[in-house]
C-alpha atoms as a PDB file:
ATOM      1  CA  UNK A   1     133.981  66.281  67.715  1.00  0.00           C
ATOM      2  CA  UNK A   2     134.816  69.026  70.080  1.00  0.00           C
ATOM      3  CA  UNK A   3     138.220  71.124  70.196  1.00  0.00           C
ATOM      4  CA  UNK A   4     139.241  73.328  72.419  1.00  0.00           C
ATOM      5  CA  UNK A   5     142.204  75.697  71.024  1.00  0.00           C
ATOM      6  CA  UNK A   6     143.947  77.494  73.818  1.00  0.00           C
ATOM      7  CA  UNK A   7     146.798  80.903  72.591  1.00  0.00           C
ATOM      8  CA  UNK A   8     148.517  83.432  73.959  1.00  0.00           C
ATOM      9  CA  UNK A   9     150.491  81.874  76.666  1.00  0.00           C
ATOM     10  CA  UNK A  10     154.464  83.071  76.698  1.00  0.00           C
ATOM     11  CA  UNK A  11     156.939  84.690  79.653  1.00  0.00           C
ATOM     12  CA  UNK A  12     156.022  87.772  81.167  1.00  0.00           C
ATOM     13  CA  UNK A  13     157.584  89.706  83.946  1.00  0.00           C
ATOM     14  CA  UNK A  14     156.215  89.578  87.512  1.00  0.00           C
ATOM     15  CA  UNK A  15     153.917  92.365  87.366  1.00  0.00           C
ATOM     16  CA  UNK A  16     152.992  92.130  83.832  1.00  0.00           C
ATOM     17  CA  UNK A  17     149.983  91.287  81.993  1.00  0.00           C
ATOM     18  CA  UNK A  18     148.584  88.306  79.496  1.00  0.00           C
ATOM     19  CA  UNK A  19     145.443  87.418  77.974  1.00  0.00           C
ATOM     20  CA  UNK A  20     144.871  83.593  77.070  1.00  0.00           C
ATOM     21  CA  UNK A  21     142.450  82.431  74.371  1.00  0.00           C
ATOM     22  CA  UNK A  22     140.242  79.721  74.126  1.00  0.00           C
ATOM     23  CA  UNK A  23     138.500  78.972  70.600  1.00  0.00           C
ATOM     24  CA  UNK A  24     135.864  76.340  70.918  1.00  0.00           C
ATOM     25  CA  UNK A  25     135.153  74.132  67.924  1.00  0.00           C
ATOM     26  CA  UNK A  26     131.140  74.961  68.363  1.00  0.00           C
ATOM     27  CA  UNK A  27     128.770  77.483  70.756  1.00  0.00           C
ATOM     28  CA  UNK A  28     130.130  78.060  74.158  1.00  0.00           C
ATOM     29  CA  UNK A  29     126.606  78.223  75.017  1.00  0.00           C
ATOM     30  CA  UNK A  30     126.529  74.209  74.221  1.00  0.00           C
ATOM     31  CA  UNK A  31     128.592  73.733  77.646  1.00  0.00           C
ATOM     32  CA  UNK A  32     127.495  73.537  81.148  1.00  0.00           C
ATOM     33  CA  UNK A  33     130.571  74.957  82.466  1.00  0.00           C
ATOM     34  CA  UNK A  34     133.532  76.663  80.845  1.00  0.00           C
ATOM     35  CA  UNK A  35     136.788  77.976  81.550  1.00  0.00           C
ATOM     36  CA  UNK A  36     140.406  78.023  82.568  1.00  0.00           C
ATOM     37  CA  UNK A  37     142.625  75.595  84.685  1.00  0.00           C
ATOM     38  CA  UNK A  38     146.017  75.437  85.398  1.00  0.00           C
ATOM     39  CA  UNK A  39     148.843  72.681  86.671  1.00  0.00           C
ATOM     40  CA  UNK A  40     151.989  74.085  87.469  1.00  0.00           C
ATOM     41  CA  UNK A  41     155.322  70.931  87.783  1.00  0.00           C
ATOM     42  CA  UNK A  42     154.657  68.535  90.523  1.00  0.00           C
ATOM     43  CA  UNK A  43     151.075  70.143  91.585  1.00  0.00           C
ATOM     44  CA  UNK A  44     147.420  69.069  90.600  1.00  0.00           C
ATOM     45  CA  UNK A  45     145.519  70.513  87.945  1.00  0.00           C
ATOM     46  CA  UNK A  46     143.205  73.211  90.156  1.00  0.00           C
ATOM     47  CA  UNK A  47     140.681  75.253  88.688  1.00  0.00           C
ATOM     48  CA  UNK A  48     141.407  79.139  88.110  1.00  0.00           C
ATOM     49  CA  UNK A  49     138.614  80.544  86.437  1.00  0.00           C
ATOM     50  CA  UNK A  50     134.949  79.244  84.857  1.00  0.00           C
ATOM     51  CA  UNK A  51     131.524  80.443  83.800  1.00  0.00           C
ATOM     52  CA  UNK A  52     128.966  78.083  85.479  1.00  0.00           C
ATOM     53  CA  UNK A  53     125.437  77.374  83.045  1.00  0.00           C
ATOM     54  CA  UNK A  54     126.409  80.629  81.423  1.00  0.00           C
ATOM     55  CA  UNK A  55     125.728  82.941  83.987  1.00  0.00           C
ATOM     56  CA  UNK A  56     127.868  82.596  87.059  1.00  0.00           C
ATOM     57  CA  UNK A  57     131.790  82.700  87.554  1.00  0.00           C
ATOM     58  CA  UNK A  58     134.000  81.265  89.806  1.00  0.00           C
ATOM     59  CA  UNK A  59     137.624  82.096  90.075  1.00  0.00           C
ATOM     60  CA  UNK A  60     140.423  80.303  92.645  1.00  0.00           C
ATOM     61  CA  UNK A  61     141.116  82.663  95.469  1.00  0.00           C
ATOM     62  CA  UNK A  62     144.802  83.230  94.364  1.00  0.00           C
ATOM     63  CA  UNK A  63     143.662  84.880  91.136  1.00  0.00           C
ATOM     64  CA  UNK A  64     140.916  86.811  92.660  1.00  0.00           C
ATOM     65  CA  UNK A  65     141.050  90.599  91.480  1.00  0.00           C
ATOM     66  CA  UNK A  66     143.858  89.944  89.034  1.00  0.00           C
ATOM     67  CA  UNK A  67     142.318  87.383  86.633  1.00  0.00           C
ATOM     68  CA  UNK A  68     139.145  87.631  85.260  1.00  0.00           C
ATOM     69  CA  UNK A  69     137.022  85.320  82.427  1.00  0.00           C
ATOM     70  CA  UNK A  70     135.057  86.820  79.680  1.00  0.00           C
ATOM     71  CA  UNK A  71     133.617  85.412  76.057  1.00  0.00           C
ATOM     72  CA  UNK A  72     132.761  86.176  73.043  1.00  0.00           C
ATOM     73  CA  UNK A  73     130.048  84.253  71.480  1.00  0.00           C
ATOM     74  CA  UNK A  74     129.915  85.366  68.278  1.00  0.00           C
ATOM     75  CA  UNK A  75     133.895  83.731  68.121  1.00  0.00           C
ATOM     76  CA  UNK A  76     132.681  80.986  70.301  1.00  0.00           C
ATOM     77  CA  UNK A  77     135.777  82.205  72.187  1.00  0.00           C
ATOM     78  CA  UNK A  78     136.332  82.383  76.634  1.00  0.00           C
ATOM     79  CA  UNK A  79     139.353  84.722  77.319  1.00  0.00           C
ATOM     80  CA  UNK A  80     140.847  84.778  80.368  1.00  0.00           C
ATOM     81  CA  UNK A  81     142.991  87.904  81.101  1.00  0.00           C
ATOM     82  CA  UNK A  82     145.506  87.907  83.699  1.00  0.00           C
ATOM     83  CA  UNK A  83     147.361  91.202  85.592  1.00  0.00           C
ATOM     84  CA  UNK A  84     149.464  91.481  88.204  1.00  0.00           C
ATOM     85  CA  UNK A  85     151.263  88.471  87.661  1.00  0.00           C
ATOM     86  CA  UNK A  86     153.236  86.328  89.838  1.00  0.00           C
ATOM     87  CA  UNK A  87     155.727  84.264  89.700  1.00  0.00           C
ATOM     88  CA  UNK A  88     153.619  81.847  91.123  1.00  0.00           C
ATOM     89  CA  UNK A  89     151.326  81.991  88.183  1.00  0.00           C
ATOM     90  CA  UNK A  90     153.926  80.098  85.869  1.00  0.00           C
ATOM     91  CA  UNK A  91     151.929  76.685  84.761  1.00  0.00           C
ATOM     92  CA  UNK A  92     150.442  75.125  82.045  1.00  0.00           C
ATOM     93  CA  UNK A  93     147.019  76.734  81.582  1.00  0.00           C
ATOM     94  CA  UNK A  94     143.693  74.997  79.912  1.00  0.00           C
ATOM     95  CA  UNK A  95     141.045  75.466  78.338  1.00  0.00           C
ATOM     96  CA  UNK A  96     138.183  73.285  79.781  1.00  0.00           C
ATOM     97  CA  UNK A  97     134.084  72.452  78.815  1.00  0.00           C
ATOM     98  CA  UNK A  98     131.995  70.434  80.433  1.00  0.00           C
ATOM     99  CA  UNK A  99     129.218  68.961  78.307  1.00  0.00           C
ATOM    100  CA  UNK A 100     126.815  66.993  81.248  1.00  0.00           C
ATOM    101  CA  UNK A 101     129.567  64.284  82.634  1.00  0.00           C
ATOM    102  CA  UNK A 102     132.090  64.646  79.462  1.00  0.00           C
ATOM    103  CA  UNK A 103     134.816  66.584  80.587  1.00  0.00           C
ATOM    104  CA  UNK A 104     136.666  68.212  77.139  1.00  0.00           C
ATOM    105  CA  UNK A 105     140.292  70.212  77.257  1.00  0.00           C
ATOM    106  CA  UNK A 106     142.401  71.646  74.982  1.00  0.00           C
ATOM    107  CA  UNK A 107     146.379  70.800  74.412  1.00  0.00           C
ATOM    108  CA  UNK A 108     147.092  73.140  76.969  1.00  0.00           C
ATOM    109  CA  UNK A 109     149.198  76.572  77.027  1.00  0.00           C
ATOM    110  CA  UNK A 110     152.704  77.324  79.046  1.00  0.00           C
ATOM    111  CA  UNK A 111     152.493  80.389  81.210  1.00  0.00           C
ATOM    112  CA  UNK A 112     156.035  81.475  82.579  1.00  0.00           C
ATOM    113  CA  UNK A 113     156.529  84.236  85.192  1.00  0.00           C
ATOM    114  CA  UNK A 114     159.477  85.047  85.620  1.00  0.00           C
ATOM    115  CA  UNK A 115     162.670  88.090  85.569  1.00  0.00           C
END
């Protein structure tokens, strides 16, 4: 069964930095896609970050040059650091794999900007 363990959300101040984890219960390399979305209260879920078949990324224009997506296989771990924070950041943030047309997410971290 697949799990998808998501840490390191919190509150940080506008300007200020956090790094979200993501440990998967087996290879990252076993998805097609994988990464990071987000649904802040009263908005969709929208996509903020993912590695597409392993090579390419993809990243929401609103994050562009603050977040950026990385991994570790060894951990079987996607990161997704974020800088420059807004308060328009604040959401709940998660972890996401695709496996062909299964769709698998994790419980799902809050992320608060704010003063």
């Amino acid at each position: 069964q697949v799990q998808l363990v998501e840490s390191g959300g919190g509150l940080v101040q506008p300007g200020g930095s956090l790094r979200l984890s993501c440990a998967a219960s087996g290879s990252i390399f076993s998805f097609n896609a994988m990464g990071w979305y987000r649904q802040a209260p009263g908005k969709e879920r929208e996509l903020v970050a993912v590695f597409t078949l392993g090579v390419s990324t993809n990243y929401a224009d609103s994050v562009k040059g603050r977040f950026t997506i990385s991994r570790d296989p060894a951990k079987n771990t996607v990161y997704l650091q974020m800088t420059d924070m807004k308060p328009e950041d604040t959401a709940v943030y998660y972890c996401n794999g695709r496996r062909l047309d299964t769709n698998y997410w994790g419980q799902g971290t809050q992320v608060t900007v704010s003063s």
